[in-house]
Protein backbone atom coordinates (compact mmCIF):
# COMPACT_ATOMS: atom_id res chain seq x y z
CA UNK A 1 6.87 26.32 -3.39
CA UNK A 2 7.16 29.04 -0.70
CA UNK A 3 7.69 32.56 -1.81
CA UNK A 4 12.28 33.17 -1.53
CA UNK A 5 13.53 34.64 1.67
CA UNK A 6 14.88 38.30 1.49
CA UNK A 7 19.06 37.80 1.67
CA UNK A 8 20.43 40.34 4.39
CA UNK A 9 24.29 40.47 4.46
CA UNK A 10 25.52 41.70 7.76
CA UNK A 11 28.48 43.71 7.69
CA UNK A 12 31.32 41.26 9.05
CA UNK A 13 30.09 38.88 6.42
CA UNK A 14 30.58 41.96 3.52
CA UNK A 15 33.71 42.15 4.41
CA UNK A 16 34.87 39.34 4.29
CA UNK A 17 32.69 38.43 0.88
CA UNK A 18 34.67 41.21 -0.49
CA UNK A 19 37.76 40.33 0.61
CA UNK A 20 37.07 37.04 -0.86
CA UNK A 21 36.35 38.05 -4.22
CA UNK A 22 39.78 40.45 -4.57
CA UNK A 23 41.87 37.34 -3.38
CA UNK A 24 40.10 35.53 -6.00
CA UNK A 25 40.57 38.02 -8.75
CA UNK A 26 44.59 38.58 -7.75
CA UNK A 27 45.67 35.21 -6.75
CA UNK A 28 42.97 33.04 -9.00
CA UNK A 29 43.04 34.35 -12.29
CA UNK A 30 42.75 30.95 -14.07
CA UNK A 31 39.38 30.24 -11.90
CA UNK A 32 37.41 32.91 -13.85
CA UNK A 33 34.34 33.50 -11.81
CA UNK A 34 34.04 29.81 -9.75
CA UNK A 35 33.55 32.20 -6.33
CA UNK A 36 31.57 34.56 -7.50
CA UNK A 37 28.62 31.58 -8.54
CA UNK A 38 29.52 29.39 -6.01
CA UNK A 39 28.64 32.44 -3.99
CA UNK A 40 25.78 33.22 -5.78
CA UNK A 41 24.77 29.81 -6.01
CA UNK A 42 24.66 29.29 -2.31
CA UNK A 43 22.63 32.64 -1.94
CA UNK A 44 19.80 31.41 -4.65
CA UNK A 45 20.21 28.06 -2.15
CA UNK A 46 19.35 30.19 1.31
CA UNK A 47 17.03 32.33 -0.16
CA UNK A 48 14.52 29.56 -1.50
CA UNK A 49 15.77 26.48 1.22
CA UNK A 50 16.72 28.25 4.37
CA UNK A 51 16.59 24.92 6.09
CA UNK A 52 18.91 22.78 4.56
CA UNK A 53 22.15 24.20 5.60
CA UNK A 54 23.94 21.84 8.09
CA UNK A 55 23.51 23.23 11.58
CA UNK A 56 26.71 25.02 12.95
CA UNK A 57 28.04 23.86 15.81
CA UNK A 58 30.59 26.00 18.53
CA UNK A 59 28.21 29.00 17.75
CA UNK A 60 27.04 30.88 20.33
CA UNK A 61 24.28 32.95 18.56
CA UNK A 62 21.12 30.16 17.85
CA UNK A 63 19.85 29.00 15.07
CA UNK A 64 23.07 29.43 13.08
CA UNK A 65 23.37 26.99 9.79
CA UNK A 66 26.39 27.13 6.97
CA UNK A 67 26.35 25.95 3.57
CA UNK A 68 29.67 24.82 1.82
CA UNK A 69 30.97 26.42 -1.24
CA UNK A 70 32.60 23.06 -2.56
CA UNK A 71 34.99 24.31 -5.32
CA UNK A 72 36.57 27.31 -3.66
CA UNK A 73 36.40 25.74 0.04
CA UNK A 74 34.56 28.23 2.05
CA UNK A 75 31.32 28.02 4.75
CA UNK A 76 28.85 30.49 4.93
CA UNK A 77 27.21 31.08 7.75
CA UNK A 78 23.53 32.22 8.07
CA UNK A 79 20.78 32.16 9.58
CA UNK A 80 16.67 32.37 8.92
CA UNK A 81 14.72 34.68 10.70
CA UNK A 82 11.14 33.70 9.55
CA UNK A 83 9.32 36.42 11.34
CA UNK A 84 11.19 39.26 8.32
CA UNK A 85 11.21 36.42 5.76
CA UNK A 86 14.94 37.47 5.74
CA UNK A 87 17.98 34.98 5.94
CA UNK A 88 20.68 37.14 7.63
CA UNK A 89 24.33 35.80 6.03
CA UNK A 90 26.44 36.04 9.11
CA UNK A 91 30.15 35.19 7.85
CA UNK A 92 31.96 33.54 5.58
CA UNK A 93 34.65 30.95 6.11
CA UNK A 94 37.86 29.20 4.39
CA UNK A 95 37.62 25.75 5.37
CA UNK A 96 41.16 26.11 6.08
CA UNK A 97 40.92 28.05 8.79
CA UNK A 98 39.80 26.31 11.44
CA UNK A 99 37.35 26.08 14.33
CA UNK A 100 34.76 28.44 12.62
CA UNK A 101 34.49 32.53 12.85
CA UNK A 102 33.24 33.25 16.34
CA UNK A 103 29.46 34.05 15.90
């Protein structure tokens, strides 16, 4: 198995991660934790399987995949840069919200 990717969280996507997680723990009570491992989950994902994220489309930066976070409904975008053995997380998405977050 290849050695895990280094997981590099780019600011936008921090914000909105945290964002995500005080909606969750005001307006989700009954859900527990669900984003918090589905986010984790995805990140354990990325980290060892960089490639199997769909690839994003109506991105303009390249290279751009997401991964879906099936019980709470988000994408998050990322990408690999092999080079830093880093996968940069770019943003993360409600699937609710449309076209996609404008990378």
């Amino acid at each position: 198995m290849p050695p895990s990717f280094r997981i590099q969280v780019v600011p936008r996507a921090e914000a909105e991660i945290v964002e995500a997680v005080e909606w969750w723990a005001k307006n989700r009570t009954a859900a527990g934790d669900s984003f918090k491992k589905d986010l984790h989950s995805a990140f354990t994902l990325i980290r060892n399987h960089p490639g199997l994220g769909e690839v994003a489309r109506n991105v303009r930066l390249q290279g751009v995949r997401r991964v879906l976070l099936g019980r709470v409904s988000y994408y998050l975008y990322y990408r690999s840069v092999p080079e830093r053995e880093t996968v940069e997380v770019l943003a993360l998405w409600h699937t609710s919200r449309g076209a996609g977050p404008g990378l």
